[in-house]
C-alpha atoms as a PDB file:
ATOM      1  CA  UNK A   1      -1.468   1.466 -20.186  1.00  0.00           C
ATOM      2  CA  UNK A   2      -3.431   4.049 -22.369  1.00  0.00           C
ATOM      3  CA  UNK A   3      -1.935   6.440 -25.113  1.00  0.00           C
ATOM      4  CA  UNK A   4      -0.417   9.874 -23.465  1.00  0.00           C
ATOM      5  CA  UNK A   5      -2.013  12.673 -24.589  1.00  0.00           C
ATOM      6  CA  UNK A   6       1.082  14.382 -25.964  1.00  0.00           C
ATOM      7  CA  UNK A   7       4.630  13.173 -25.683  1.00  0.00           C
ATOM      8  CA  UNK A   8       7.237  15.025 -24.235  1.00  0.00           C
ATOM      9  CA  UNK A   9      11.068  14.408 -24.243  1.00  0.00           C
ATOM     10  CA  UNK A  10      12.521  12.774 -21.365  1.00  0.00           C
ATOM     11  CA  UNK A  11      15.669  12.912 -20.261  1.00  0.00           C
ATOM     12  CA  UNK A  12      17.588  10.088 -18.718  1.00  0.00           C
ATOM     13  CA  UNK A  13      20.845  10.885 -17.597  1.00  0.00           C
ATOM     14  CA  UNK A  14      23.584   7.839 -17.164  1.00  0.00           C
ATOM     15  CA  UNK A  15      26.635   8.513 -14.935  1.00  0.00           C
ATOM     16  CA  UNK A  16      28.821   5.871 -15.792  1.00  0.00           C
ATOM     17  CA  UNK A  17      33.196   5.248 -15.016  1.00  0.00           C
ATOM     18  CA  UNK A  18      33.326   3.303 -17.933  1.00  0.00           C
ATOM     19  CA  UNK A  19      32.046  -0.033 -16.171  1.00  0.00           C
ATOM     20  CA  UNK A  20      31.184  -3.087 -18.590  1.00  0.00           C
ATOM     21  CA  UNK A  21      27.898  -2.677 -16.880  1.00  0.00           C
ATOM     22  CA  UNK A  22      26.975   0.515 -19.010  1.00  0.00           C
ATOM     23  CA  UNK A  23      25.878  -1.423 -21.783  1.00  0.00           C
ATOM     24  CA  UNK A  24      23.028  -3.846 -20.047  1.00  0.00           C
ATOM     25  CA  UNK A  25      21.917  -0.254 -18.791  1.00  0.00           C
ATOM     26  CA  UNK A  26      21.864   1.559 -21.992  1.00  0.00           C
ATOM     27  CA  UNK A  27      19.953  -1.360 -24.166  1.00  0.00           C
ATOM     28  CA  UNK A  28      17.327  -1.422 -21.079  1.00  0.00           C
ATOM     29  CA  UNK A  29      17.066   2.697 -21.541  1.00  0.00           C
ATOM     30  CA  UNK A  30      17.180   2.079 -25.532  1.00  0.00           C
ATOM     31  CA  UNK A  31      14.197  -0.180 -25.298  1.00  0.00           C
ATOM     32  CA  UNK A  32      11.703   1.493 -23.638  1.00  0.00           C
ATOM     33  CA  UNK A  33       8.144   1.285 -24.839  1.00  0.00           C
ATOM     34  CA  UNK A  34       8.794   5.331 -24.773  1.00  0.00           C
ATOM     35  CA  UNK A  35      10.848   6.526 -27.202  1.00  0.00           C
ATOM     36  CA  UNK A  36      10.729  10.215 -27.330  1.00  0.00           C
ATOM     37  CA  UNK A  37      13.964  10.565 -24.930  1.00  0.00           C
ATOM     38  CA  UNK A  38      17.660  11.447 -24.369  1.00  0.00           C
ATOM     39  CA  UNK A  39      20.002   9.350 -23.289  1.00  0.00           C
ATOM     40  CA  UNK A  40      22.655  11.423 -21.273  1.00  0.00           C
ATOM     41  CA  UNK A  41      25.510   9.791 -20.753  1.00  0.00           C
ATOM     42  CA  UNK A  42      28.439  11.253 -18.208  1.00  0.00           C
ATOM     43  CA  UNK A  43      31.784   9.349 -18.096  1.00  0.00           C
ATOM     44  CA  UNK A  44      34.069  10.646 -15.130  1.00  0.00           C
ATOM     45  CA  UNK A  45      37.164   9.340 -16.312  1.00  0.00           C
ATOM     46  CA  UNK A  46      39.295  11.594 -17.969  1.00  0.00           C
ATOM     47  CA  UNK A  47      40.080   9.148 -20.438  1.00  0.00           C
ATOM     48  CA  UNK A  48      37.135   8.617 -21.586  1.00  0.00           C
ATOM     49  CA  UNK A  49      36.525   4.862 -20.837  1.00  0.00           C
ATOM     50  CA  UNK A  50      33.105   4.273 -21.365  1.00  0.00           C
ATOM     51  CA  UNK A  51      33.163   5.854 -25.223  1.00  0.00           C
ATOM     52  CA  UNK A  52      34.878   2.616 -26.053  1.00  0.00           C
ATOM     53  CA  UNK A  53      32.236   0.125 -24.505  1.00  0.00           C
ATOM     54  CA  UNK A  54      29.168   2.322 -26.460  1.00  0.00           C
ATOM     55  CA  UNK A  55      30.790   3.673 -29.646  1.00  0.00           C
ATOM     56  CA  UNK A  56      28.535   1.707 -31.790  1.00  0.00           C
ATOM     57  CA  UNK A  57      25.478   2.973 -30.150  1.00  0.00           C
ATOM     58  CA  UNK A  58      26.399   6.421 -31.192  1.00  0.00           C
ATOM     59  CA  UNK A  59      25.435   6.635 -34.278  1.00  0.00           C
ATOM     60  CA  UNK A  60      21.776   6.535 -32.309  1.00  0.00           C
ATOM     61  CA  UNK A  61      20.579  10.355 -32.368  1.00  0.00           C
ATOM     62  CA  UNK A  62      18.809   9.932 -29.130  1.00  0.00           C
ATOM     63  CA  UNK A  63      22.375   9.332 -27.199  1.00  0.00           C
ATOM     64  CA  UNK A  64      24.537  12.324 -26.055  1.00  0.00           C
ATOM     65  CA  UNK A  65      28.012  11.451 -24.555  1.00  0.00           C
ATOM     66  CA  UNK A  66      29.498  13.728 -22.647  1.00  0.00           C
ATOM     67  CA  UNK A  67      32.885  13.787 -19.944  1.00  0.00           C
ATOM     68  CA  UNK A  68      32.689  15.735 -16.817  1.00  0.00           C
ATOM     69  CA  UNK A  69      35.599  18.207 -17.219  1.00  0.00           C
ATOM     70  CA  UNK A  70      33.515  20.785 -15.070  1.00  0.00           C
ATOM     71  CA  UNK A  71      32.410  19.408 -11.705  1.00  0.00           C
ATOM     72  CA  UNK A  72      34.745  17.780  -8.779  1.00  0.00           C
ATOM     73  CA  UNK A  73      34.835  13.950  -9.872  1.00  0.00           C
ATOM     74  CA  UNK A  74      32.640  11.996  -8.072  1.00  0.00           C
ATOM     75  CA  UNK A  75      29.203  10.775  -8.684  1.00  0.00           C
ATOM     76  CA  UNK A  76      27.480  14.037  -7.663  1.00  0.00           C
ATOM     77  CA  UNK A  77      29.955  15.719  -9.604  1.00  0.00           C
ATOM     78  CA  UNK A  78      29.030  13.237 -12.710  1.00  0.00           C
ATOM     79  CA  UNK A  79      25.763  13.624 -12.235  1.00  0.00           C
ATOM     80  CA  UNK A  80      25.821  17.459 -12.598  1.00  0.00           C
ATOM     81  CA  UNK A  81      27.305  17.343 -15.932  1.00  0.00           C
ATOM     82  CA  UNK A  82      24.303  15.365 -17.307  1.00  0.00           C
ATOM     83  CA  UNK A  83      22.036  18.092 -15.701  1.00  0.00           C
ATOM     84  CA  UNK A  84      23.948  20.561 -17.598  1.00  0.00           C
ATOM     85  CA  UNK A  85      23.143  18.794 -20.769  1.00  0.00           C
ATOM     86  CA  UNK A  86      19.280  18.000 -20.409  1.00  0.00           C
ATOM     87  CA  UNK A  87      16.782  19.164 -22.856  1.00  0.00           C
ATOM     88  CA  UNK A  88      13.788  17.417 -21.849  1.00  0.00           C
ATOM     89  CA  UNK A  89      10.629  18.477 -19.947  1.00  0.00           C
ATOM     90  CA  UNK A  90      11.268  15.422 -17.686  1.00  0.00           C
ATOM     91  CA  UNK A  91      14.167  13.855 -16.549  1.00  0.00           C
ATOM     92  CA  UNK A  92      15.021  10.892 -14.375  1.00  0.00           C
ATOM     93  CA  UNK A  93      18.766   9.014 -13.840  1.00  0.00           C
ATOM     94  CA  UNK A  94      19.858   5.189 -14.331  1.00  0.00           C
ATOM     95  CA  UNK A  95      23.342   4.650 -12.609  1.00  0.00           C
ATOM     96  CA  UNK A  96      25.346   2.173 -15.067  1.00  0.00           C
ATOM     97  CA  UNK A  97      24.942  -0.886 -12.532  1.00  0.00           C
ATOM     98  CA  UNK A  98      21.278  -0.992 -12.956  1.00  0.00           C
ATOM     99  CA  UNK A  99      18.726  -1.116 -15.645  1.00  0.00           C
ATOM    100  CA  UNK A 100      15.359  -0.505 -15.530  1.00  0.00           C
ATOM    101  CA  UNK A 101      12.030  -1.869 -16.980  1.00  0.00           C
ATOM    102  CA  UNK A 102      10.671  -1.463 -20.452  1.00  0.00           C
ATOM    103  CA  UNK A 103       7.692   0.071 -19.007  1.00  0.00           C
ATOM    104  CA  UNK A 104       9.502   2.540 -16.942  1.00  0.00           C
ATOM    105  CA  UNK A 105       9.131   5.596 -18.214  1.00  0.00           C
ATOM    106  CA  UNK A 106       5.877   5.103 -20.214  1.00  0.00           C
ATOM    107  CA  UNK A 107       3.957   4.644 -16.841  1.00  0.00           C
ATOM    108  CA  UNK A 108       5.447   7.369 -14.883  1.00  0.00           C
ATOM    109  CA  UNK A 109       5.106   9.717 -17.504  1.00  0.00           C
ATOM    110  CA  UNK A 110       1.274   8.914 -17.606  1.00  0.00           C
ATOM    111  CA  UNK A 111       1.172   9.500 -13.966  1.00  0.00           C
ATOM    112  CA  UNK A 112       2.931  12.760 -13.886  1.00  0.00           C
ATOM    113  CA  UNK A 113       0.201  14.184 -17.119  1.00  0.00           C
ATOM    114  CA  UNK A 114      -2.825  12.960 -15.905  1.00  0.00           C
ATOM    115  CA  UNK A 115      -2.125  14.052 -12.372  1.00  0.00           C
ATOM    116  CA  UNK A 116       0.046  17.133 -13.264  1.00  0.00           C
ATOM    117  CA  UNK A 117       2.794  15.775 -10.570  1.00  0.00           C
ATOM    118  CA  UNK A 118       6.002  17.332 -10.615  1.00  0.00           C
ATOM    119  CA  UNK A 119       7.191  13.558  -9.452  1.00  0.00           C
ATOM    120  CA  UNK A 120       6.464  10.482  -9.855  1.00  0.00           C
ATOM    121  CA  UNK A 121       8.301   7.472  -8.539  1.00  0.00           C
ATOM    122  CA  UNK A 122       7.829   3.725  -8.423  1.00  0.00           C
ATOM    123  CA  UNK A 123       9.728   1.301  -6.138  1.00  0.00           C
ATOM    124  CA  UNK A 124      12.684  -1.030  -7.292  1.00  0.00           C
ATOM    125  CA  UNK A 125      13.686  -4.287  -6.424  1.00  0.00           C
ATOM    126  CA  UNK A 126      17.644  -5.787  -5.775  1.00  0.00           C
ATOM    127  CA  UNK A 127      19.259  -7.797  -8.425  1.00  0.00           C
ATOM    128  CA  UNK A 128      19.710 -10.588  -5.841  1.00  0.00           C
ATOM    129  CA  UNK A 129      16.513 -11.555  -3.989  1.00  0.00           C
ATOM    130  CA  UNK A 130      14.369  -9.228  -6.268  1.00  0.00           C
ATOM    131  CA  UNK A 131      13.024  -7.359  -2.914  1.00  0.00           C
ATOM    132  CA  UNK A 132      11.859  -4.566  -3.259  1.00  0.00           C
ATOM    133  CA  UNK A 133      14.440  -1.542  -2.130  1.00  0.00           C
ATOM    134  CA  UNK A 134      11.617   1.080  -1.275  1.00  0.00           C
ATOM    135  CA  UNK A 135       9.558   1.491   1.923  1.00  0.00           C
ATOM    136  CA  UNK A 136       5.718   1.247   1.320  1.00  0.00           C
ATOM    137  CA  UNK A 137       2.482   0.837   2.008  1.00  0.00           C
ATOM    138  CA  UNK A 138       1.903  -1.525  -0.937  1.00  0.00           C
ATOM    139  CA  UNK A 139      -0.285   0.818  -3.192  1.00  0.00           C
ATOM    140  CA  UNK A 140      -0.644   3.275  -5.205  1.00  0.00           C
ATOM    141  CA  UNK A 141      -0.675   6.982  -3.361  1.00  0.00           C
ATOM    142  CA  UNK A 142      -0.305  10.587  -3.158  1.00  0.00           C
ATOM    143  CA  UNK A 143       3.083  11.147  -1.441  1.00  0.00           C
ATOM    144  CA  UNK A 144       4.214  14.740   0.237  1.00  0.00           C
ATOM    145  CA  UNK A 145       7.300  15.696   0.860  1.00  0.00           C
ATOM    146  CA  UNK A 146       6.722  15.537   4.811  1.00  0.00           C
ATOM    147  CA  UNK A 147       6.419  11.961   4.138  1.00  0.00           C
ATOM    148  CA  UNK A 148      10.312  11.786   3.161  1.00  0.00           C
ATOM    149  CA  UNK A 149      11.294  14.371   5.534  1.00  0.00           C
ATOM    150  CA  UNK A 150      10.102  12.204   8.238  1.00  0.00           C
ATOM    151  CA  UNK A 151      11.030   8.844   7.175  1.00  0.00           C
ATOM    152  CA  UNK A 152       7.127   7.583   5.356  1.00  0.00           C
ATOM    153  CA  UNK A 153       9.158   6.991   2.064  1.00  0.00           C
ATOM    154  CA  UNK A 154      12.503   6.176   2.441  1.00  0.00           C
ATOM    155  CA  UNK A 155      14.480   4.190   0.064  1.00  0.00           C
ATOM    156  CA  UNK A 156      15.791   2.660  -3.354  1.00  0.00           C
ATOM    157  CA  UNK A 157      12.933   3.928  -5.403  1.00  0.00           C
ATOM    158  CA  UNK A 158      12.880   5.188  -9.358  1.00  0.00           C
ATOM    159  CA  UNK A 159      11.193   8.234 -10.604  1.00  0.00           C
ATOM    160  CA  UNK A 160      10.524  11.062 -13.112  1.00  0.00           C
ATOM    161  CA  UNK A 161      11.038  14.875 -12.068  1.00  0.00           C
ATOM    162  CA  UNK A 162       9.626  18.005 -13.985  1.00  0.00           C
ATOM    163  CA  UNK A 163      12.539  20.047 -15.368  1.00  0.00           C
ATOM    164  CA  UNK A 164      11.132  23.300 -14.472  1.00  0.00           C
ATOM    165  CA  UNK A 165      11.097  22.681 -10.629  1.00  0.00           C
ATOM    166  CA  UNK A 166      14.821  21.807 -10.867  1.00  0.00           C
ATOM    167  CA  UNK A 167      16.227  25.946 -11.771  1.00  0.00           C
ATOM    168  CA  UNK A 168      19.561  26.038 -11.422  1.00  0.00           C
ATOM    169  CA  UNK A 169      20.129  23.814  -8.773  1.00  0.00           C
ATOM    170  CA  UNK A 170      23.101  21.081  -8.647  1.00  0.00           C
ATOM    171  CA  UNK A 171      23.953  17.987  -6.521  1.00  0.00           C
ATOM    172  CA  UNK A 172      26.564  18.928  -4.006  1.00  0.00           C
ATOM    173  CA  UNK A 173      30.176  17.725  -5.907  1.00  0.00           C
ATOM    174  CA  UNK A 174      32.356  18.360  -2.790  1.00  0.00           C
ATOM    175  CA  UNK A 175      30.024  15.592  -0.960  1.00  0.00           C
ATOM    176  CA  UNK A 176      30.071  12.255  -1.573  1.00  0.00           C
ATOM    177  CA  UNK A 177      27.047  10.675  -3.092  1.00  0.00           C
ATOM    178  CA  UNK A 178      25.088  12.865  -1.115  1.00  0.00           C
ATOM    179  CA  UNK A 179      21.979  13.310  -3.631  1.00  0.00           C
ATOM    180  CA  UNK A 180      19.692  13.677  -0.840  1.00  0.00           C
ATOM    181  CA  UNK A 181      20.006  17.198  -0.237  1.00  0.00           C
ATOM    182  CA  UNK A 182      18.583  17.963  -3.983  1.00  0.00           C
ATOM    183  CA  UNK A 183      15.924  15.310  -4.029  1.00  0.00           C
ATOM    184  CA  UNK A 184      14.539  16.824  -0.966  1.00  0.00           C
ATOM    185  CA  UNK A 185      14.840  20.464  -2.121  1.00  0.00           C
ATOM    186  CA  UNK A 186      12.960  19.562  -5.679  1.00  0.00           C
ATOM    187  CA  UNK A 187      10.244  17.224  -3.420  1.00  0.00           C
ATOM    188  CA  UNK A 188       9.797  20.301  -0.991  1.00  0.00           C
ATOM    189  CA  UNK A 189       9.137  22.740  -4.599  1.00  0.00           C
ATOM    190  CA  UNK A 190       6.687  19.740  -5.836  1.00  0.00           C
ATOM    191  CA  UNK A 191       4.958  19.145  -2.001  1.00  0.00           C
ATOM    192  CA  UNK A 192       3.176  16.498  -3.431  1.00  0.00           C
ATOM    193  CA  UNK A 193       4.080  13.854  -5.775  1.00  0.00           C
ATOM    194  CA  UNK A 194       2.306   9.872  -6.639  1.00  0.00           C
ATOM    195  CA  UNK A 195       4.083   6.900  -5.812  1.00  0.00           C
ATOM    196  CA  UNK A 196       3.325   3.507  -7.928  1.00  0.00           C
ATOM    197  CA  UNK A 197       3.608   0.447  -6.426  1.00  0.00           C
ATOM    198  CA  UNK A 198       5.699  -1.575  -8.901  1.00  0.00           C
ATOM    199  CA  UNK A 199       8.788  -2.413  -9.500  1.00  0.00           C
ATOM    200  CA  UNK A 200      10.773  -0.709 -12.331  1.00  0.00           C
ATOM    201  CA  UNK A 201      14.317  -0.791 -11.993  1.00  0.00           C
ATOM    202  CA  UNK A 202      16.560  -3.300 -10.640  1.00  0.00           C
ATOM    203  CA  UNK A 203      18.719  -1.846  -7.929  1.00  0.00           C
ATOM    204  CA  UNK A 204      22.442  -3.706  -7.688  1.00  0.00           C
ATOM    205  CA  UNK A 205      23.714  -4.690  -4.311  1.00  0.00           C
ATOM    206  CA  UNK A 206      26.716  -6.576  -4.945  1.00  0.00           C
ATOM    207  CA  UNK A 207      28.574  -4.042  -7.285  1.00  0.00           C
ATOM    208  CA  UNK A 208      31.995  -3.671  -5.294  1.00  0.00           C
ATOM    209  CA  UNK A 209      32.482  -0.190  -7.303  1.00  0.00           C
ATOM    210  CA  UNK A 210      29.188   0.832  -6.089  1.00  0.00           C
ATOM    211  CA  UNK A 211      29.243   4.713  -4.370  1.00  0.00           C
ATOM    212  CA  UNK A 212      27.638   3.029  -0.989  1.00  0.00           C
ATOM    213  CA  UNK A 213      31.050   0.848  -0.285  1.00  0.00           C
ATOM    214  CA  UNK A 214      33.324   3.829  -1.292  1.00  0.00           C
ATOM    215  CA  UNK A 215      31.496   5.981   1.719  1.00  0.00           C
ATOM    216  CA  UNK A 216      34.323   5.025   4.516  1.00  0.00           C
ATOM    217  CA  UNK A 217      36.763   5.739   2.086  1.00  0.00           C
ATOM    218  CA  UNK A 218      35.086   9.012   1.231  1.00  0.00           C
ATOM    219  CA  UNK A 219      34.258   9.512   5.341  1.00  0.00           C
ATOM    220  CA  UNK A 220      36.286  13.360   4.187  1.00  0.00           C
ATOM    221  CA  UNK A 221      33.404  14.490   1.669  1.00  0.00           C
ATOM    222  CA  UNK A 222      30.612  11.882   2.869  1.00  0.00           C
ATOM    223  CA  UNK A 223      30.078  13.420   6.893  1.00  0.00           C
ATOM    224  CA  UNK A 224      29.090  17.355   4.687  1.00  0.00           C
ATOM    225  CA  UNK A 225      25.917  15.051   3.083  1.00  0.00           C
ATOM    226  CA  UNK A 226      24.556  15.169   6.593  1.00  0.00           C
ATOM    227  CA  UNK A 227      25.949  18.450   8.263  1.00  0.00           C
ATOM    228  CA  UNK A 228      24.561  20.429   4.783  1.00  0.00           C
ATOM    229  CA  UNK A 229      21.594  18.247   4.587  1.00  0.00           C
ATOM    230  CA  UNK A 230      20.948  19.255   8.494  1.00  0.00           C
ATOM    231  CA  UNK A 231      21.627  22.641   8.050  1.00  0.00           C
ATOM    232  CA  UNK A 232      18.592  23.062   5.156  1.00  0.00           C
ATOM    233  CA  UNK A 233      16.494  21.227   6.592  1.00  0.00           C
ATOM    234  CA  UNK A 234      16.783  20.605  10.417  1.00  0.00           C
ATOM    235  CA  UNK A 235      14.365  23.291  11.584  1.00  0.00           C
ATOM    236  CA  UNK A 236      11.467  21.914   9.462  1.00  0.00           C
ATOM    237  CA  UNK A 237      12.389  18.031  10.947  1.00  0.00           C
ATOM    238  CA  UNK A 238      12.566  19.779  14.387  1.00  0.00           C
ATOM    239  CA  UNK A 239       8.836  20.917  13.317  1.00  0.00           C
ATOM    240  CA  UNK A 240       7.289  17.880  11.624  1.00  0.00           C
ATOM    241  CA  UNK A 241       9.310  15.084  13.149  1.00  0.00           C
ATOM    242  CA  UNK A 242      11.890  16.073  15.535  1.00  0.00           C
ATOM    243  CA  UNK A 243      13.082  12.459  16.516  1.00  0.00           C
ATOM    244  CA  UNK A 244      14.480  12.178  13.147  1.00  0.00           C
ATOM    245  CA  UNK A 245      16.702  14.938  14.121  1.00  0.00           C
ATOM    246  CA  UNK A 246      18.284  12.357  16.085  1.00  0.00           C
ATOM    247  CA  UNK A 247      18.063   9.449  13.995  1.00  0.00           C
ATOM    248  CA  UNK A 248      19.974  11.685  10.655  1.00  0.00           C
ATOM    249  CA  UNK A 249      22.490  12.953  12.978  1.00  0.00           C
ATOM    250  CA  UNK A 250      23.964   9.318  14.018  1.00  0.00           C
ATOM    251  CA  UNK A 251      25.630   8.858  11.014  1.00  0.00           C
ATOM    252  CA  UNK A 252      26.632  12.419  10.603  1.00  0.00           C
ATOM    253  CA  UNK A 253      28.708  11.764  13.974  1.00  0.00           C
ATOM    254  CA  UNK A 254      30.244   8.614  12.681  1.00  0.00           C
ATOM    255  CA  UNK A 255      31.485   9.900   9.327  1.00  0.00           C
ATOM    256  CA  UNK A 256      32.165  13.124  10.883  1.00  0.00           C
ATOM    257  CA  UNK A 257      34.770  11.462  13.426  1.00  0.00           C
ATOM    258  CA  UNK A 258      35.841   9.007  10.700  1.00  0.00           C
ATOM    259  CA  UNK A 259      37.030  12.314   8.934  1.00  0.00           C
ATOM    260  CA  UNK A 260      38.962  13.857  11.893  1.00  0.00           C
ATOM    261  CA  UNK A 261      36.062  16.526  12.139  1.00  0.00           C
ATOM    262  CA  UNK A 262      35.543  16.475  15.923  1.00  0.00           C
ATOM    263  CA  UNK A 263      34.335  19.873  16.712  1.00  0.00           C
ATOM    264  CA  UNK A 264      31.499  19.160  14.141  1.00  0.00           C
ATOM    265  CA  UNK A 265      30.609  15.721  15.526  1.00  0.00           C
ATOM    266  CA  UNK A 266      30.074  17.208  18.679  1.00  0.00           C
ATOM    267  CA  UNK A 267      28.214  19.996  17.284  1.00  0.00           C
ATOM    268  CA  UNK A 268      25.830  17.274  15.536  1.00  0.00           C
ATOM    269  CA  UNK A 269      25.445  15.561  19.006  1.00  0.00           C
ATOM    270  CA  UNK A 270      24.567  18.892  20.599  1.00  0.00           C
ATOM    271  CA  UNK A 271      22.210  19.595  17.819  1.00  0.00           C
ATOM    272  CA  UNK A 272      20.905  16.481  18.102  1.00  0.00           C
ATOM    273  CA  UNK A 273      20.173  16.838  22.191  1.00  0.00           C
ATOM    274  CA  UNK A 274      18.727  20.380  21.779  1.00  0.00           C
ATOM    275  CA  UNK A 275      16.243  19.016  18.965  1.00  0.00           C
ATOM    276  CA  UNK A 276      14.733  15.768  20.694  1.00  0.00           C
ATOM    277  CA  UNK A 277      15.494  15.690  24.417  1.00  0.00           C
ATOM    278  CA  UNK A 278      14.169  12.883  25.325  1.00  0.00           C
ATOM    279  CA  UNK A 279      16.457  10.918  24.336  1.00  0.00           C
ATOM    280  CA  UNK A 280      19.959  12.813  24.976  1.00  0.00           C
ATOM    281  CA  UNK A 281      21.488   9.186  25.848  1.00  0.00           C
ATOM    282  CA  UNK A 282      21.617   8.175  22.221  1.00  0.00           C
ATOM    283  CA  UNK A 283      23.674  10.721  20.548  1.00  0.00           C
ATOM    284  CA  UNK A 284      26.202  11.597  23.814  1.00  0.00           C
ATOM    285  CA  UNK A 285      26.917   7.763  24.271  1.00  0.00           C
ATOM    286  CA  UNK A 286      27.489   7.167  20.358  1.00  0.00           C
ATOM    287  CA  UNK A 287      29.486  10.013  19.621  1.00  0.00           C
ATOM    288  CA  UNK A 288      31.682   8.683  22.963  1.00  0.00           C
ATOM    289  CA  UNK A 289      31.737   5.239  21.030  1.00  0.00           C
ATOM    290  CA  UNK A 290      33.129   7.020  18.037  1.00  0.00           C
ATOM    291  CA  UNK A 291      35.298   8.951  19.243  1.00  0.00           C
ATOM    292  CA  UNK A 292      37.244   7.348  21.794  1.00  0.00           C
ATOM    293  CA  UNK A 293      37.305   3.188  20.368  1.00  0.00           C
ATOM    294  CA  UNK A 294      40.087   3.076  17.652  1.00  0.00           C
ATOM    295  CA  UNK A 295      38.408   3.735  14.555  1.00  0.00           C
ATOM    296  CA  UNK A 296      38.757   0.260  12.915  1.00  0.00           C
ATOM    297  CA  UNK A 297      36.867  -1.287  15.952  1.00  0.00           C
ATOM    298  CA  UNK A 298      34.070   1.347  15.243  1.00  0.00           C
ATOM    299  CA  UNK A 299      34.336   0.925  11.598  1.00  0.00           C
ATOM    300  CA  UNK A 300      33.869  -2.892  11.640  1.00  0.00           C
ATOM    301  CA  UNK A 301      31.110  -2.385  14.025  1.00  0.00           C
ATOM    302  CA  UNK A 302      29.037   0.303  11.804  1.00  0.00           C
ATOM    303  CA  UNK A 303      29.649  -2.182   8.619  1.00  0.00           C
ATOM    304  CA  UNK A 304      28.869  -5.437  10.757  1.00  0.00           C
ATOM    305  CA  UNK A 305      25.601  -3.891  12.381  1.00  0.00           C
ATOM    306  CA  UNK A 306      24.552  -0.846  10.382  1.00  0.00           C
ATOM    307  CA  UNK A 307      21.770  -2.588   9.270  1.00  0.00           C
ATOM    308  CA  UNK A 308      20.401  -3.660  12.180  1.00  0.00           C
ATOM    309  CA  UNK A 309      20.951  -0.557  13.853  1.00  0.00           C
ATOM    310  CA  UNK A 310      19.595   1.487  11.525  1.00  0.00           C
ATOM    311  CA  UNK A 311      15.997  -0.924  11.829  1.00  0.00           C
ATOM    312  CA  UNK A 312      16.212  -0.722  15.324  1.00  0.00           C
ATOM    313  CA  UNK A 313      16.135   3.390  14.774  1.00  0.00           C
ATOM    314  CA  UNK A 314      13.357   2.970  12.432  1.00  0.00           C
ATOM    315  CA  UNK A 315      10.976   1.011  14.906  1.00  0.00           C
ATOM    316  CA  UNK A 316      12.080   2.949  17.815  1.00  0.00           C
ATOM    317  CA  UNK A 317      11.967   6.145  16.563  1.00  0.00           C
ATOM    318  CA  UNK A 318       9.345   5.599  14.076  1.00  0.00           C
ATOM    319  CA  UNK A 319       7.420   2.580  14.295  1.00  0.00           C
ATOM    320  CA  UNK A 320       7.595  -0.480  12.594  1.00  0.00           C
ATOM    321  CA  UNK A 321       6.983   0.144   8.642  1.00  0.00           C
ATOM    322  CA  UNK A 322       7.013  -1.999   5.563  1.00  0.00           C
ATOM    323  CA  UNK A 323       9.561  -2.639   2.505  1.00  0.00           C
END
C-alpha cells in the first residue's frame, strides 16, 4: 500500500453498552497502521459502564468518551452522539462486538484520495465461518447508489464516508437500528462510491446482545425503519427497481403487525400491490399470514425461515447473486 499524499483525521466512532467486548474493539482501532484518528466512543448507559472497562486507555489523546444524554437510547440514538462529536474529514463506525483489520482504514482512505470518493467500503467476514457478510462480485469496482437501492450491494460491509456529505443529518433514534435510511441518503449525495474486495472487519453473529436479536422485541420502533425508509425512497425503487418495492415491504408488514400497527401494514401491502403488480399474491397472502395466525406461530416462523425466505426473494425477485 503506497504513502497517502496527505493525512487527514479520521473519525471512528464506537457505540458501545459497556460490553467486555469494547476492549478487543478499541486495541484493533488503536492499532491501525493509520494513526492520525479519533476514537469516539458513545456509552448508552446512564451509568457509565464502559468508562470502567477503558479507563486506562484514556490517558490516550486520540480517545474521546462520551455518554448519550441527548438522543432516545438505542443504538441509533448512540450512534448520533458520536456524530455530534466528530472532528475528522472522514469518519467510519466499529460497533463494540467487532474489530476490524490493521489495514482498515489505511486502504480505504487511499481509495477515497486517489479516487476523490465520498465512500469507500470493503466487505467483512463473520467471526464464525469467516464468510464473508457482503454481497459481491468478487472485485474491486465502482459502486452507485442504484446498486444498493436495488439490491447489487447489500450487506455486512465496512467503509469510510466524507464528513462534508453528512450536513446535519442523524440516524433515526425513535427507530430501532434502522441505519439504513442515512446510509442511503449519504450514498444517494455521493452517487458513486468504490468497493474493495477484502475483508476488513470481522462481523459477530453469535453476540446475544446484538441489535439484530433485540428487533422482535423492538417490533414498536423497528416496523418505522421500513415505513420511513419507504416513504424517502419508494418512488425512486418504483423507478429503478420496482420489485424491490415488494421485497422491502415484507418485513415492514411483519414488524408492523408485530407492533399492533394494522392500518399501516395494510397500507404497506397496498403500497406494495400498486408498485409491482405482478405479483399482488405475495404481499395480500403474507400480510393475511401475519395478521390473522397468533403472533408466536408467525414469529417462530419468520425466525425459523427468515433466511431462507429472504434468499428465495433475492433469486426470485432479483436473480441469483453472490456473497
Amino acid at each position: 500500500m503506497s504513502r497517502l499524499n496527505h493525512n487527514p483525521k479520521v473519525s471512528v466512532i464506537i457505540p458501545t453498552i459497556g460490553r467486555e467486548s469494547l476492549i478487543r474493539t478499541l486495541e484493533s482501532v488503536l492499532n491501525q497502521t493509520y494513526q492520525n484518528i479519533e476514537i469516539i466512543i458513545t456509552d448508552d448507559t446512564e451509568e457509565g459502564k464502559a468508562k470502567l472497562l477503558i479507563e486506562r486507555y484514556l490517558t490516550d489523546p486520540r480517545i474521546k468518551y462520551v455518554i448519550n444524554t441527548k438522543y432516545k437510547h438505542g443504538p441509533s440514538g448512540n450512534k448520533n452522539n458520536g456524530l455530534d462529536n466528530i472532528t475528522g474529514e472522514y469518519f467510519t463506525m466499529v460497533d463494540d462486538d467487532n474489530i476490524i483489520m490493521p489495514n482498515a482504514i489505511e486502504d480505504l482512505l487511499n481509495i477515497a484520495i486517489k479516487g476523490n470518493y465520498s465512500i469507500v467500503c470493503a466487505n467483512c467476514v463473520d467471526n464464525i465461518e469467516g464468510k464473508f457478510t457482503g454481497l459481491h462480485y468478487g472485485k474491486d469496482e465502482e459502486v452507485s447508489w442504484v446498486d444498493w437501492l436495488c439490491g447489487r450491494y447489500e450487506g455486512e460491509y465496512f467503509g469510510i464516508i466524507k464528513t462534508s456529505i453528512l450536513e446535519n443529518d442523524r440516524l433515526c433514534d425513535e427507530c430501532w437500528g434502522g441505519e439504513g435510511i442515512l446510509w442511503f441518503r449519504l450514498w444517494k449525495r455521493a452517487w458513486v462510491g468504490f468497493y474493495l474486495h477484502k475483508a476488513l472487519r470481522v462481523y459477530s453473529i453469535d453476540n446475544q446482545d446484538r441489535v439484530s436479536f433485540q428487533y422482535v422485541k423492538k417490533a414498536k420502533r423497528t416496523y418505522l425503519n421500513y415505513v420511513l425508509f419507504l416513504q424517502e425512497f419508494g418512488d425512486d425503487i418504483k423507478h429503478y427497481c420496482p420489485k424491490n418495492f415488494v421485497r422491502y415491504s415484507l418485513p415492514g408488514i411483519y414488524f408492523s403487525a408485530l407492533a399492533g400497527e394494522y392500518k399501516q401494514a395494510f397500507k404497506l401491502c397496498i403500497d406494495s400491490v400498486k408498485a409491482y403488480p405482478k405479483l399482488f399474491f405475495m404481499p395480500i397472502l403474507w400480510t393475511l399470514f401475519c395478521m390473522i395466525l397468533p403472533k408466536s406461530f408467525v414469529i417462530r416462523f419468520y425466525e425459523n425461515y427468515s433466511k431462507r425466505f429472504k434468499k428465495f426473494l433475492k433469486y426470485y425477485l432479483l436473480g441469483g447473486r453472490s456473497k
